[in-house]
Protein backbone atom coordinates (compact mmCIF):
# COMPACT_ATOMS: atom_id res chain seq x y z
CA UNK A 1 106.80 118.37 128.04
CA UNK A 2 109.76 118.66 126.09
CA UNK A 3 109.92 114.88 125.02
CA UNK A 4 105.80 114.91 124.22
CA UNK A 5 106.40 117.62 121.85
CA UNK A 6 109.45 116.02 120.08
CA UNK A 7 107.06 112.97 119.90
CA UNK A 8 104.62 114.89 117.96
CA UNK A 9 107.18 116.83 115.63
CA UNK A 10 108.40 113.33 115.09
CA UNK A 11 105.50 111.80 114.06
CA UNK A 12 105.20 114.59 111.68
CA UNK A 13 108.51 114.31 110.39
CA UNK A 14 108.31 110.36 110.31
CA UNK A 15 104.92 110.75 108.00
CA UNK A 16 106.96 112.46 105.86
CA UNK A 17 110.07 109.99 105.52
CA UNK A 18 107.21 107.33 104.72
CA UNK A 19 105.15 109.09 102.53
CA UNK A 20 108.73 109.61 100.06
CA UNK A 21 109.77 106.05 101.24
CA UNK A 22 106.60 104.75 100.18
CA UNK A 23 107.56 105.90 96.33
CA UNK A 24 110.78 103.79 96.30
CA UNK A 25 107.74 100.72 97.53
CA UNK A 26 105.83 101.23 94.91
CA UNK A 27 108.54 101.62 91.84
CA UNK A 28 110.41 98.73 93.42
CA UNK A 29 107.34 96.60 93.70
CA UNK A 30 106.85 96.96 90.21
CA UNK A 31 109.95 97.39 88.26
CA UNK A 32 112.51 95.98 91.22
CA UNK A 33 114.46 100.03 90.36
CA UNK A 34 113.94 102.50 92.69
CA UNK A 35 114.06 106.70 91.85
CA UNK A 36 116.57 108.83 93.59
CA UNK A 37 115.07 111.94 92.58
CA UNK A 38 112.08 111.64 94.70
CA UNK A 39 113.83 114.51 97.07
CA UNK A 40 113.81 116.50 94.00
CA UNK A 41 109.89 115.49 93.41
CA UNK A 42 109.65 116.09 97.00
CA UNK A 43 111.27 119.75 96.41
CA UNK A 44 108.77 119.95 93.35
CA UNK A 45 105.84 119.45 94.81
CA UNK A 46 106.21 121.85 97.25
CA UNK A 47 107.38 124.51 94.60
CA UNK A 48 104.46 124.25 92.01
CA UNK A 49 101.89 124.26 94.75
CA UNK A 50 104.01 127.93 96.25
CA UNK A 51 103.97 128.89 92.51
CA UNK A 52 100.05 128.58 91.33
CA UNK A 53 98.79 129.13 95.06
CA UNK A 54 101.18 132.33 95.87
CA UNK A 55 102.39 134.18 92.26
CA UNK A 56 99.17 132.82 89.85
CA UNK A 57 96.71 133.13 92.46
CA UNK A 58 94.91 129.61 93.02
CA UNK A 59 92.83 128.60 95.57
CA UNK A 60 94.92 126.35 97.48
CA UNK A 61 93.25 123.00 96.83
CA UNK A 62 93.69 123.54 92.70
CA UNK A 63 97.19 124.22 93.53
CA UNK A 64 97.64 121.32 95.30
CA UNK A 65 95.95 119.28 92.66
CA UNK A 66 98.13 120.89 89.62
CA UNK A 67 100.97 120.87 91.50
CA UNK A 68 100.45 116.67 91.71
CA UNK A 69 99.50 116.48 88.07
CA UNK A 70 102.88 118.01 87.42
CA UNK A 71 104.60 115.74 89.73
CA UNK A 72 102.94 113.02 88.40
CA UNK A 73 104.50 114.38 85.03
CA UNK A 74 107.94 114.35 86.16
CA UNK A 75 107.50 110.79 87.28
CA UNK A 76 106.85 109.41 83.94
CA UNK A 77 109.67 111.45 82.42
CA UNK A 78 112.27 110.31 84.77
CA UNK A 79 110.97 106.66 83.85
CA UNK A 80 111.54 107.51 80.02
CA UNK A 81 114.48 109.15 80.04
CA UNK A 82 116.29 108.00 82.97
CA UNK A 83 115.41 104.28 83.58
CA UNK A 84 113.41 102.81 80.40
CA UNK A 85 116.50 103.05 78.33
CA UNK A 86 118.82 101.42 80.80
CA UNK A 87 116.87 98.65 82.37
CA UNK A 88 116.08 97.50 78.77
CA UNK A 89 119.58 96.61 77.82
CA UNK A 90 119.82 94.76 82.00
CA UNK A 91 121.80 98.02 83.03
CA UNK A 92 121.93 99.48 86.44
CA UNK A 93 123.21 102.86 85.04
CA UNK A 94 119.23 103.99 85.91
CA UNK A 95 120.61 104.43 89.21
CA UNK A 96 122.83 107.21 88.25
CA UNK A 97 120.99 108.61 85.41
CA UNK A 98 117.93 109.09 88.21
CA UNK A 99 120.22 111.06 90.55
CA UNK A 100 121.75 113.01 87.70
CA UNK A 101 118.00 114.01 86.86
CA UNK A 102 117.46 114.80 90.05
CA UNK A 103 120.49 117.64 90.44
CA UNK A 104 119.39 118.82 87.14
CA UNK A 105 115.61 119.59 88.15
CA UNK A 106 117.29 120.85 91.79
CA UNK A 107 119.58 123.14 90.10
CA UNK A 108 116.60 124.34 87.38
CA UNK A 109 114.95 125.66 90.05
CA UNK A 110 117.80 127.27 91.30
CA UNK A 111 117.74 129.30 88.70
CA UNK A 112 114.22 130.03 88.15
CA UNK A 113 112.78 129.94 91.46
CA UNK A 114 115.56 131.66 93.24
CA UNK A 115 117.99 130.29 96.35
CA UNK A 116 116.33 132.86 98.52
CA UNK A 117 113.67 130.04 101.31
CA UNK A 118 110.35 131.53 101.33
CA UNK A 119 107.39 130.91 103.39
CA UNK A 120 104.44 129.05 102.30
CA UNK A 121 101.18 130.90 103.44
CA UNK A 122 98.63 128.58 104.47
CA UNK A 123 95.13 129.46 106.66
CA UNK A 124 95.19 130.12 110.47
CA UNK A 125 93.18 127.47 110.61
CA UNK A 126 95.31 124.57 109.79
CA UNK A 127 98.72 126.79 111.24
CA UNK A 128 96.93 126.92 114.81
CA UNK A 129 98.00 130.69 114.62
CA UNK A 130 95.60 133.04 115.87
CA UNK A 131 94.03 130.72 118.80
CA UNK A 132 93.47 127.83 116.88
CA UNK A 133 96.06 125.76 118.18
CA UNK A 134 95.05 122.38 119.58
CA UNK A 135 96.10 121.14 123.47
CA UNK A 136 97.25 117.52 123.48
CA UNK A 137 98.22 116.86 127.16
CA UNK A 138 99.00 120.22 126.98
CA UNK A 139 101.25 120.95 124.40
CA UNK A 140 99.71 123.38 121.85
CA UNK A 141 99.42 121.37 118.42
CA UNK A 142 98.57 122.97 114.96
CA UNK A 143 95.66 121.44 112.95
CA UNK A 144 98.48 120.52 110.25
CA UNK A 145 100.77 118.49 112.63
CA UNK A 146 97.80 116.15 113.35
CA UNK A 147 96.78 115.79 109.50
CA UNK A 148 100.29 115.00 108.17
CA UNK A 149 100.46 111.76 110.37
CA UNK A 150 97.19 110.83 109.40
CA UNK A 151 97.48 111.67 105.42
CA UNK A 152 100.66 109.26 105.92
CA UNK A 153 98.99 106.17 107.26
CA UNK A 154 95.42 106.92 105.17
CA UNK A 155 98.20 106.75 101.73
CA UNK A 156 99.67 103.47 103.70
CA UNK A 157 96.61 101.61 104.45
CA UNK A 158 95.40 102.65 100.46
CA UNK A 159 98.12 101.53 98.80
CA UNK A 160 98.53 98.21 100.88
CA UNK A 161 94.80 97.37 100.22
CA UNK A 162 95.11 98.50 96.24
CA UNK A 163 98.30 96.21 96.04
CA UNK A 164 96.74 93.16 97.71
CA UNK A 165 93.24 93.41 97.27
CA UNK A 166 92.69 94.65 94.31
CA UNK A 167 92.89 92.66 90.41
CA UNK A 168 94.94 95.83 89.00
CA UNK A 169 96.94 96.21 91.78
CA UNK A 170 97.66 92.51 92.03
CA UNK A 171 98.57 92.38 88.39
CA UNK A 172 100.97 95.63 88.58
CA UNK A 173 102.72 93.29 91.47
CA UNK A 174 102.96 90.64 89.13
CA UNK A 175 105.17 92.44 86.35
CA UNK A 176 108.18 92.42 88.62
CA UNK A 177 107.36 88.56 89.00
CA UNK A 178 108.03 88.00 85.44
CA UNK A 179 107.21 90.43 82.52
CA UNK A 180 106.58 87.56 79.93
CA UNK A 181 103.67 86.50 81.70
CA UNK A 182 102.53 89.37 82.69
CA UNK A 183 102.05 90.76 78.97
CA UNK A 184 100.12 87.04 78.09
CA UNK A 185 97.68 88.17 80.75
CA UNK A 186 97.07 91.11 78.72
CA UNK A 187 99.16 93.81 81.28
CA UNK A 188 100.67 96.44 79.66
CA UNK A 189 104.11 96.69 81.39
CA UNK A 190 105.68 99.30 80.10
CA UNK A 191 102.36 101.35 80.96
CA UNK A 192 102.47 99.73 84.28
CA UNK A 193 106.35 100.86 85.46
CA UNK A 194 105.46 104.46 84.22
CA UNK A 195 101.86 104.42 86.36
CA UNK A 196 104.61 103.39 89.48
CA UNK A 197 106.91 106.31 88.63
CA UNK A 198 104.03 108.83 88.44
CA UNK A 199 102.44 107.36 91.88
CA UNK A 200 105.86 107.61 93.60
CA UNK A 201 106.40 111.21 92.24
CA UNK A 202 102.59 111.74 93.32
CA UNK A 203 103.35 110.85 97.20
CA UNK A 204 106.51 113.04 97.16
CA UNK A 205 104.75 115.86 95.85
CA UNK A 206 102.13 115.02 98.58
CA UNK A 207 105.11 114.90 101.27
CA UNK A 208 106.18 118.12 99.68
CA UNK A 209 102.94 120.23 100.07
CA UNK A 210 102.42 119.14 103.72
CA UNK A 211 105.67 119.76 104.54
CA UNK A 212 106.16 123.10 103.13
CA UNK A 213 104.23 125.11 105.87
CA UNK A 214 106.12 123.55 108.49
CA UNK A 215 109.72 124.66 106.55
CA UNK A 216 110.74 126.97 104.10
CA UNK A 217 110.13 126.09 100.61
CA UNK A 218 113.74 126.05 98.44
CA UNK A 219 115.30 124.47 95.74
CA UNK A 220 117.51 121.77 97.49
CA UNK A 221 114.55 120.56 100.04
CA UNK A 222 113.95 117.74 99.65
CA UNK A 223 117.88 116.28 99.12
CA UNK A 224 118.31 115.00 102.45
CA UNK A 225 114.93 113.86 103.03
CA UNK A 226 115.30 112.05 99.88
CA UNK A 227 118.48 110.64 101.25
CA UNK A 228 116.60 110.03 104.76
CA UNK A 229 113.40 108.73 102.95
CA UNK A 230 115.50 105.72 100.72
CA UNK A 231 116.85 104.81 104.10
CA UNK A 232 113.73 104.47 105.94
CA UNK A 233 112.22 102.29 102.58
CA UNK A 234 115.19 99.57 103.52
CA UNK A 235 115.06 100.03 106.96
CA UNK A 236 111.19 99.18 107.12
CA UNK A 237 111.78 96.20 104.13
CA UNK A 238 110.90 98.19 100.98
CA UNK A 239 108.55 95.12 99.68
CA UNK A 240 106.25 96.05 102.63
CA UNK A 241 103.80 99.55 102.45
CA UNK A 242 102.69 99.13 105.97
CA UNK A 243 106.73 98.21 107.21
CA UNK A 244 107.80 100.94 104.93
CA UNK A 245 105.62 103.69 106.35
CA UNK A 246 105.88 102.62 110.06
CA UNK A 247 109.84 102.89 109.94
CA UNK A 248 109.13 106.08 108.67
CA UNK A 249 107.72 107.16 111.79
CA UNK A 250 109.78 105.23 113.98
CA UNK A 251 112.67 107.14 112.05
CA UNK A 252 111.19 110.06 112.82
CA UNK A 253 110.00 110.03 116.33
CA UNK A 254 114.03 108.79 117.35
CA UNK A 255 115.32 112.01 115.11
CA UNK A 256 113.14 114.11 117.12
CA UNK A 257 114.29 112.39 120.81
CA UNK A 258 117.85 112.73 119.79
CA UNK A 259 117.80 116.25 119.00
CA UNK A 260 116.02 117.82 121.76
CA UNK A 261 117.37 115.73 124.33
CA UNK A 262 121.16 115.54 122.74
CA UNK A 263 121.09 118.55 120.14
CA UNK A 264 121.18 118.60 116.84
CA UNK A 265 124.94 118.32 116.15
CA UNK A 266 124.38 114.72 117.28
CA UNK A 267 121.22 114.11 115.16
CA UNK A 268 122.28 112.85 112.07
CA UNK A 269 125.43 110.62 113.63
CA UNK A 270 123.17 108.63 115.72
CA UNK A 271 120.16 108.49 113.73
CA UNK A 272 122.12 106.88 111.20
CA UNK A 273 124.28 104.68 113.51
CA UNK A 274 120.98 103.41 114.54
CA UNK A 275 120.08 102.50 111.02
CA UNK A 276 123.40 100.65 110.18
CA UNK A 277 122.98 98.51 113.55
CA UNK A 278 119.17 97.60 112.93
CA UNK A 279 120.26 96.65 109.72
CA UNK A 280 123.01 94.83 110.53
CA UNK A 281 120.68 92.73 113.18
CA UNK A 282 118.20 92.48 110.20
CA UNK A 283 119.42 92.87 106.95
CA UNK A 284 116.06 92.51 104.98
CA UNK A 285 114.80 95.39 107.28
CA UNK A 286 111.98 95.67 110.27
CA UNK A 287 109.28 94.58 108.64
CA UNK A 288 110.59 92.73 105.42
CA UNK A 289 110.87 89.15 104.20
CA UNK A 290 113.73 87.35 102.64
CA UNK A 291 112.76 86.55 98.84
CA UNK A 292 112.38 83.34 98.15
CA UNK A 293 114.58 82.19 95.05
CA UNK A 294 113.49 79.28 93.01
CA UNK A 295 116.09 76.73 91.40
């Protein structure tokens, strides 16, 4: 009983790591830079959709929405201000500038939101309070546990069959392959890279609004999911949706075994020991591909 419902928190957990991992996919797909403040859009997310839905008094499905347009918002600033500039002039400073953006936005909401966790009030219904609970082989399972897996691999399958099957997402793939040729085919690339910002800021905030039932929403959230999330994208081969989101959950369900059947102190040690020793057996991750480098 006790492993089936670490199996289940796991999977819920693991949805999450791939739904944020799936934003370093789809900026690295497209721009080969990846943004390490998608904890922080993670954190976001979660905090406009408490702020319309709780203090201005939305329904919760047009908080959910403005809460993504916002993310969505933040994505394409952090590409302007924090990556634009530097991957112009061939620098990798975006790397920095994109965390530093990230502590900024985590300490803005510090000091507007307040340190103080609060709950996120969300219907019966999908908390399986009040009877509505779900048995899976017995284990009592809320509504919401079941839907955050599922929202994970829906956004996986989607974005694997918009990136391979479709002309625009096939031609956003092809600006990382070479920009010059990509404009001559009439792509606008610098409209493309900021599209692949806002998506990834999109599925963080979507990561971040599932999530924040389930925890407490605060200002520094989503900083080691972030951390866990950017792990999970290499672990799973960050060219790959599918390998990103499945690490994700494999990720997930072992952080889950660990800690109920070692405790938590030993969670984090061996979760990431684990990493380093996959990826030391496969260095271009569980489900990637070398690249193939033409001379």
């Amino acid at each position: 009983m006790l492993v089936l419902s670490a199996l289940i928190s796991g999977l819920g957990l693991g949805s999450m790591y791939g739904l944020l991992a799936l934003g370093f996919y789809i900026t690295y797909s497209v721009s080969s830079t990846v943004n390490f403040a998608q904890g922080s859009s993670m954190m976001l997310g979660a905090v406009f959709a408490y702020m319309l839905s709780v203090r201005a008094g939305f329904p919760l499905w047009a908080a959910a929405a403005l809460a993504l347009a916002l993310c969505a918002l933040y994505g394409v600033i952090v590409e302007l201000i924090a990556v634009r500039p530097f991957a112009r002039r061939g620098s990798n400073a975006w790397l920095m500038a994109t965390v530093a953006l990230g502590i900024i936005a985590d300490n803005t909401v510090l000091f507007t939101f307040g340190k103080e966790p609060r709950g996120f009030p969300m219907p019966a219904s999908l908390t399986g309070a009040e009877g509505a609970a779900i048995k899976l082989f017995g284990v009592g399972v809320s509504p919401l546990q079941l839907a955050i897996p599922a929202a994970g691999l829906v956004a996986a399958a989607a974005l694997h069959l918009f990136s391979r099957r479709t002309r625009l997402g096939t031609a956003l793939l092809a600006v990382v392959q070479n920009r010059d040729a990509a404009r001559l085919m009439g792509i606008n690339v610098t409209a493309a890279i900021a599209a692949a910002y806002a998506a990834s800021t999109v599925f963080a905030g979507v990561a971040g609004i599932l999530i924040a039932p389930l925890f407490n929403v605060h200002s520094d959230m989503g900083t080691l999911f972030g951390l866990k999330a950017f792990a999970v994208a290499i672990l799973g081969g960050i060219t790959s949706a599918w390998g990103v989101m499945l690490a994700g959950l494999l990720f997930g369900v072992v952080e889950a075994l660990i800690t109920a059947l070692a405790g938590s102190a030993y969670t984090q040690i061996l979760t990431f020991t684990l990493v380093i020793v996959a990826l030391a057996a496969m260095p271009n991750g569980l489900f990637g591909r070398a690249a193939v480098k033409k001379v």
